[in-house]
Protein backbone atom coordinates (compact mmCIF):
# COMPACT_ATOMS: atom_id res chain seq x y z
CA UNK A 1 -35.06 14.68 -2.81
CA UNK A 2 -33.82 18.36 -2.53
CA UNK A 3 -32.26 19.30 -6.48
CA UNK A 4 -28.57 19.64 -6.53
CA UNK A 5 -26.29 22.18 -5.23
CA UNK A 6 -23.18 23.14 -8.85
CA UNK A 7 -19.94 23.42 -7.48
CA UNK A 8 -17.40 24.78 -9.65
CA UNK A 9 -14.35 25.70 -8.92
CA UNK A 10 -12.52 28.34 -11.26
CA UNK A 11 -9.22 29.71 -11.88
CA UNK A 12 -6.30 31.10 -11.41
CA UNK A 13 -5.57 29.93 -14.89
CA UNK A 14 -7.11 33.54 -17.01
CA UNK A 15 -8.68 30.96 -19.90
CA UNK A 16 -11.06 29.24 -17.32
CA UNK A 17 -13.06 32.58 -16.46
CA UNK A 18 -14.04 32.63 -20.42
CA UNK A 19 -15.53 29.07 -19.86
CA UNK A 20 -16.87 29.19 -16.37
CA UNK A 21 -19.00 31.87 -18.19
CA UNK A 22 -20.12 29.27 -20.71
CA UNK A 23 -21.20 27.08 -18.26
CA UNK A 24 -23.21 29.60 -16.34
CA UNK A 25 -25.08 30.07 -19.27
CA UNK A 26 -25.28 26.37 -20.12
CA UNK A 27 -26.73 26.03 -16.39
CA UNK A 28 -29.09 28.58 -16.92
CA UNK A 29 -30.57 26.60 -20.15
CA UNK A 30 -30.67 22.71 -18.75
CA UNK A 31 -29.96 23.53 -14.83
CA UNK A 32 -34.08 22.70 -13.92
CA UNK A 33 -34.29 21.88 -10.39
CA UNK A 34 -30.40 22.85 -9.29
CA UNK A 35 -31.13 24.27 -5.98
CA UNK A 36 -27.87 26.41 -5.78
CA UNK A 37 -24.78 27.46 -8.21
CA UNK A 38 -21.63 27.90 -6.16
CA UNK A 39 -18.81 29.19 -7.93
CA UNK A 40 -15.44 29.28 -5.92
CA UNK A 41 -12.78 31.71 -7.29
CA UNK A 42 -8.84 30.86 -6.94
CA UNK A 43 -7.85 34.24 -8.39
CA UNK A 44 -6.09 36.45 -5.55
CA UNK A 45 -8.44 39.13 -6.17
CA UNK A 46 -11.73 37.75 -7.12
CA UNK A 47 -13.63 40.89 -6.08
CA UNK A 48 -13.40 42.88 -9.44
CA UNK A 49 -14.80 40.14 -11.37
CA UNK A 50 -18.13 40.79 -12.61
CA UNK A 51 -20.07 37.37 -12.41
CA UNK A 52 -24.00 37.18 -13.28
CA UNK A 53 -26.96 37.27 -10.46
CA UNK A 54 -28.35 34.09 -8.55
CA UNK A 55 -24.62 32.75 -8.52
CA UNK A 56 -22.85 32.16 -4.94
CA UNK A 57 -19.08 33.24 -5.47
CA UNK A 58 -16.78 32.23 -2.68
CA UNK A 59 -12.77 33.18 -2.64
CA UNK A 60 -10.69 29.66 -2.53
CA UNK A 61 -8.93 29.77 1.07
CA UNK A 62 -5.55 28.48 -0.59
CA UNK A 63 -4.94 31.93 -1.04
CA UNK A 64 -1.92 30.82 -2.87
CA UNK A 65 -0.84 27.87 -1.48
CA UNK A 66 -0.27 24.55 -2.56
CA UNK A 67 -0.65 23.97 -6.23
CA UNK A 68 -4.13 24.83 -8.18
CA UNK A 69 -4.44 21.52 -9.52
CA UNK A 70 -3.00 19.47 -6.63
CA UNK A 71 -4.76 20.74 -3.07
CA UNK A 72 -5.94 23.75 -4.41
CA UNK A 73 -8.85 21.84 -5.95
CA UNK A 74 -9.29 20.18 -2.59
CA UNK A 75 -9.60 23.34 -0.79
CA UNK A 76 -12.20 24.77 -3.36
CA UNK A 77 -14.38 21.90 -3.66
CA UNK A 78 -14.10 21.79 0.25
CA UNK A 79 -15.10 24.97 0.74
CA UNK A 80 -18.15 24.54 -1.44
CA UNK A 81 -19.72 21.63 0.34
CA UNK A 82 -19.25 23.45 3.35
CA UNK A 83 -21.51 26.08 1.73
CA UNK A 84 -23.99 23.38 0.43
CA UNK A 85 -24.35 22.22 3.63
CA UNK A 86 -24.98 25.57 5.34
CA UNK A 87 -27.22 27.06 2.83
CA UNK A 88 -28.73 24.09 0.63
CA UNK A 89 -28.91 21.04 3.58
CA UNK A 90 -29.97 18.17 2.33
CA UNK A 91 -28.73 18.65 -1.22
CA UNK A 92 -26.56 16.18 -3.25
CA UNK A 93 -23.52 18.37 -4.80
CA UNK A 94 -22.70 18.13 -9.03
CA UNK A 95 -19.23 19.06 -9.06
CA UNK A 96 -18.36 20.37 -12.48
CA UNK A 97 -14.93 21.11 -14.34
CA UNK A 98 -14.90 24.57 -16.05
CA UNK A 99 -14.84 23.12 -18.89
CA UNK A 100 -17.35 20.94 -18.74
CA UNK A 101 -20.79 21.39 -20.55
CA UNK A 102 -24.27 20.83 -19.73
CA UNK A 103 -26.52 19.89 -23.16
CA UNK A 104 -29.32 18.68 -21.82
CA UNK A 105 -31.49 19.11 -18.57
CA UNK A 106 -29.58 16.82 -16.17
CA UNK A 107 -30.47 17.23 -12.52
CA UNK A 108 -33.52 14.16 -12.83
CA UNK A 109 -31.14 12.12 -14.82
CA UNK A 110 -28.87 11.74 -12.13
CA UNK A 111 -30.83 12.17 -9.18
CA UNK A 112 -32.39 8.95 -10.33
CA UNK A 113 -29.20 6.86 -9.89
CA UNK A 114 -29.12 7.23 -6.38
CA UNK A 115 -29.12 4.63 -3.97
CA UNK A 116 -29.66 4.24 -0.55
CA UNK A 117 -25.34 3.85 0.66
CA UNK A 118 -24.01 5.72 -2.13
CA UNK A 119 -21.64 8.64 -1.38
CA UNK A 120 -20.06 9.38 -4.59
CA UNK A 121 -21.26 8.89 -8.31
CA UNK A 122 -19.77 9.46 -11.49
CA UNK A 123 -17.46 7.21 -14.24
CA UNK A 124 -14.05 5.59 -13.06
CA UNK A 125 -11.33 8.22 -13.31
CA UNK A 126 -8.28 7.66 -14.94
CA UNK A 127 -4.56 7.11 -13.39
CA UNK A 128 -5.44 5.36 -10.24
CA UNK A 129 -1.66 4.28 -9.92
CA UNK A 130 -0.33 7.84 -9.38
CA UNK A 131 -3.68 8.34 -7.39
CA UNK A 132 -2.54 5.84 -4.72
CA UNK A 133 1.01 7.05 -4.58
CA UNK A 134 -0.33 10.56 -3.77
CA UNK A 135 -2.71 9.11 -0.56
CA UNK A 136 0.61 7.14 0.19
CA UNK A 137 2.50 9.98 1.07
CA UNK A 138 0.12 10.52 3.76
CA UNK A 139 0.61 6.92 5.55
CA UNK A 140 3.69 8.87 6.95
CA UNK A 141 4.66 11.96 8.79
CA UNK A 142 6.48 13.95 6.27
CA UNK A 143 6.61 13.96 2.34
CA UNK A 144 9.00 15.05 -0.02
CA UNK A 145 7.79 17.16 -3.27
CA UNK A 146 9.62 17.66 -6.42
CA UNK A 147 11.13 21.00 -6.87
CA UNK A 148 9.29 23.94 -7.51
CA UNK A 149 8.96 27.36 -6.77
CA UNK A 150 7.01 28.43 -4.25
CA UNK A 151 6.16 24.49 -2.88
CA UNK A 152 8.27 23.28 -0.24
CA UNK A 153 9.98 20.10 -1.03
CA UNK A 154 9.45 18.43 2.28
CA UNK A 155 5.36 19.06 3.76
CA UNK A 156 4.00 17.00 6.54
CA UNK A 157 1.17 14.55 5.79
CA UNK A 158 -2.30 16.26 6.77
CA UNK A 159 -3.51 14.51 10.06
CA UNK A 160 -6.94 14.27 9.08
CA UNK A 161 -6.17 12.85 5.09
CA UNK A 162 -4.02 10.27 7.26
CA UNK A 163 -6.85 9.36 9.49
CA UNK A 164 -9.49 8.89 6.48
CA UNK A 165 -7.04 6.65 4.44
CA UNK A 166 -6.64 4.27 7.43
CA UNK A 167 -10.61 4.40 8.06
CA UNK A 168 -11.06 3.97 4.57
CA UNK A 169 -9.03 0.66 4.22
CA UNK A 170 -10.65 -0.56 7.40
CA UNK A 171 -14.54 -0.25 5.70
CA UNK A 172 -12.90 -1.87 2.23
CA UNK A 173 -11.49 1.05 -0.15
CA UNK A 174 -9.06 0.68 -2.14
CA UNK A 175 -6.57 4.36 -2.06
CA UNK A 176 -6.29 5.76 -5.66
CA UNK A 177 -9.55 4.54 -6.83
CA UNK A 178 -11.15 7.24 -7.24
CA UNK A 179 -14.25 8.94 -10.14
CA UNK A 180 -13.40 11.46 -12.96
CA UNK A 181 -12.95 14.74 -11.75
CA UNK A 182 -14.63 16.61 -14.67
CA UNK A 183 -17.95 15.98 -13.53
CA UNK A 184 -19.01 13.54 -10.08
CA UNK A 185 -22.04 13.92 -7.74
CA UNK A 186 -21.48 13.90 -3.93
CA UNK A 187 -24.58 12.30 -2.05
CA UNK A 188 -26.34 14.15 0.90
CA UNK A 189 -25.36 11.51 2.61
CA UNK A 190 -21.65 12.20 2.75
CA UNK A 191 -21.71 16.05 2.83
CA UNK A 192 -23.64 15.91 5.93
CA UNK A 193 -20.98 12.97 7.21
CA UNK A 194 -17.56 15.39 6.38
CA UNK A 195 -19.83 17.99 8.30
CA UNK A 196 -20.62 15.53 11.14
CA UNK A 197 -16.39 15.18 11.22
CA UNK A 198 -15.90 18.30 11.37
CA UNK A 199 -13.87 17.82 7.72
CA UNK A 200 -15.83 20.94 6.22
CA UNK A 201 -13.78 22.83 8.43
CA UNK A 202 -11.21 25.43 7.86
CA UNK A 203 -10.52 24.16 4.02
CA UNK A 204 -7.33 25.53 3.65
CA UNK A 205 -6.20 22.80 5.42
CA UNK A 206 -6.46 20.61 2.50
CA UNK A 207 -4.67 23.27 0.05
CA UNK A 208 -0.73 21.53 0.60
CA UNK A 209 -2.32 18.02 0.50
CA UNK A 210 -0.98 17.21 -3.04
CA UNK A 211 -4.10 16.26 -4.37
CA UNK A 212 -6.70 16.30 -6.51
CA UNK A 213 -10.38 16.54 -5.39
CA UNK A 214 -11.93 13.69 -6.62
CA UNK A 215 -9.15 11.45 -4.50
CA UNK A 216 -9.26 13.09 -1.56
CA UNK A 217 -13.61 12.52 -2.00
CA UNK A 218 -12.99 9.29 -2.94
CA UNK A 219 -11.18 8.82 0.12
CA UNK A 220 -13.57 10.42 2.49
CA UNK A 221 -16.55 8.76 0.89
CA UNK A 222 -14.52 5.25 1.75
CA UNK A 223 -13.85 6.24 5.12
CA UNK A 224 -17.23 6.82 5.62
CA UNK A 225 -18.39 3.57 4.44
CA UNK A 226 -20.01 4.78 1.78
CA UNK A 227 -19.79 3.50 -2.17
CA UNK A 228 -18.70 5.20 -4.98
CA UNK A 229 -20.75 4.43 -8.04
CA UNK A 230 -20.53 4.35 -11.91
CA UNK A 231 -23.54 5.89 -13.27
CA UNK A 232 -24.21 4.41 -16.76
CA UNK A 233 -21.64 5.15 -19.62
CA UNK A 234 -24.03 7.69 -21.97
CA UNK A 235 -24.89 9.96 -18.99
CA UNK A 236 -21.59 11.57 -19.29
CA UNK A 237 -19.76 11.91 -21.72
CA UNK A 238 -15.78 12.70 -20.06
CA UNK A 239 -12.98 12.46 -22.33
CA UNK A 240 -9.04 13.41 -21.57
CA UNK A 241 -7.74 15.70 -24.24
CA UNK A 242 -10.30 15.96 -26.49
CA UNK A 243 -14.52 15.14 -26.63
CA UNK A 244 -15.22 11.45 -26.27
CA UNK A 245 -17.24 11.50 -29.57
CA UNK A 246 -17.88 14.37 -32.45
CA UNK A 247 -20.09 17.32 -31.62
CA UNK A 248 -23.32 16.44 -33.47
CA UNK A 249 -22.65 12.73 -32.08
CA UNK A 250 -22.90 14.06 -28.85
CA UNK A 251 -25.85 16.34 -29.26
CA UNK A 252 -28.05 13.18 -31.05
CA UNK A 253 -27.15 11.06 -28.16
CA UNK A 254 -28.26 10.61 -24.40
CA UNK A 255 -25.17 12.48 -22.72
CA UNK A 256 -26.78 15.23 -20.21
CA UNK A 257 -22.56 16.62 -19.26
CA UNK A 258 -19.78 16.76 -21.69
CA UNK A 259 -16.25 17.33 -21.07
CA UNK A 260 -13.37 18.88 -22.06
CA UNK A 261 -14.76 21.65 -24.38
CA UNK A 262 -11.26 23.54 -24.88
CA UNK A 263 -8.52 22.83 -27.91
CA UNK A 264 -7.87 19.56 -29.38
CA UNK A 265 -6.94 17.13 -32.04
CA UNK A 266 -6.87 20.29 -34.93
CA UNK A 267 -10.06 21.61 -33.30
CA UNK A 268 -10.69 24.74 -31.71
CA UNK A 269 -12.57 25.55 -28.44
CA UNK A 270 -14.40 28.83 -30.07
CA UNK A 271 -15.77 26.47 -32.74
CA UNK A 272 -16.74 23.87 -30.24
CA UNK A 273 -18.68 26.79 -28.36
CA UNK A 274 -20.37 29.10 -30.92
């Protein structure tokens, strides 16, 4: 099996740069075997930014559409699976949140839950309620947004998310179910079937969908009859606001990803990182 293709996508928040630059490093310590680091930029100028060698920087189409968090995410992550696939075929993609945290080598550890069907693996993400009323709005032409500057409040549903939810129910998926978006693998197996349907294409597209990555994967891994599978609980260690466990906990134990290394619960992210 080819090693894995990183995909992170960074920005336009000013904070993430500091971390994406933390993970680099991390990757550079336990990423044995990673085939390709692919780093895709939402800042509007992502020229002047000075990131290290041996790292594959790509400008998120968006361009400033959509929302970061909500499409913009799609488009990024989009955009690097299309580069996977060009440059790295045959490689399963480790999408990681910029502030997530490698501690330990990890490419073996999860190559070696693969199995023969899988398309997506990773632990169940929270919130699949709001999930499936997101994929929802694209069972019909139009949708209206809530007010905000900047997003339109009424967007038409994106033909091809509208075609992948309907394929998707046919093979058995259920919309809104979906893996935590901090850290997932996407199989070989479905990069090279978004590229067979033409989905890799033109991913700002996907930049007004309204919503995060790891649904809109979810989705297209359904659609393509392919599973989405929960690797076992101390591979990653994914909290929501704060570290699932303490530090030193975490460093004793078997977790090879850790996330969200930032601010919380009286704790600050520089002491987390030194």
């Amino acid at each position: 099996m080819s090693g894995p293709v990183v995909a992170i996508p960074v920005g336009p928040s000013v904070r993430e740069y500091g971390r994406a630059g933390d993970l680099l490093d991390a990757l550079r310590v336990h990423g044995s075997g990673v085939a390709r680091i692919v780093l895709v930029d939402d800042d509007l100028d992502p020229d002047h930014r000075p990131w290290p060698d041996g790292v594959d920087v790509l400008r998120n189409p968006r361009a400033g559409r959509g929302e970061a968090a909500l499409g913009g995410s799609c488009s990024a992550v989009m955009t690097a699976l299309a580069h996977a696939h060009a440059c790295s075929p045959g490689s399963w993609v480790l999408r990681l949140d910029s502030a997530a945290l490698p501690i330990a080598p990890f490419a073996e550890r999860i190559a070696a839950c693969w199995r023969a069907g899988d398309g997506i693996l990773g632990l169940p993400g929270a919130g699949e309620r709001e999930a499936a009323r997101r994929l929802s709005r694209h069972e019909r032409p139009v949708w209206f947004a809530p007010p905000r500057r900047g997003v339109p409040p009424v967007r038409p549903a994106v033909p091809a998310l509208s075609r992948l939810i309907a394929e998707a129910r046919a093979h058995g998926h259920v919309p809104g179910a979906h893996p935590a978006g901090a850290a997932y693998a996407v199989s070989a197996a479905l990069v090279a079937a978004l590229a067979a349907r033409r989905l890799l294409r033109g991913p700002r597209r996907w930049a007004t969908a309204g919503l995060r990555d790891d649904e809109l994967l979810a989705v297209a891994s359904g659609a393509c009859g392919l599973a989405i599978r929960r690797v076992p609980q101390d591979l990653l260690a994914l909290g929501g606001d704060a570290l699932p466990a303490p530090p030193d906990d975490l460093l004793a134990g078997r977790a090879v990803i850790v996330h969200p290394v930032r601010d919380a619960d009286q704790v600050r992210e520089d002491h987390l990182r030194w």
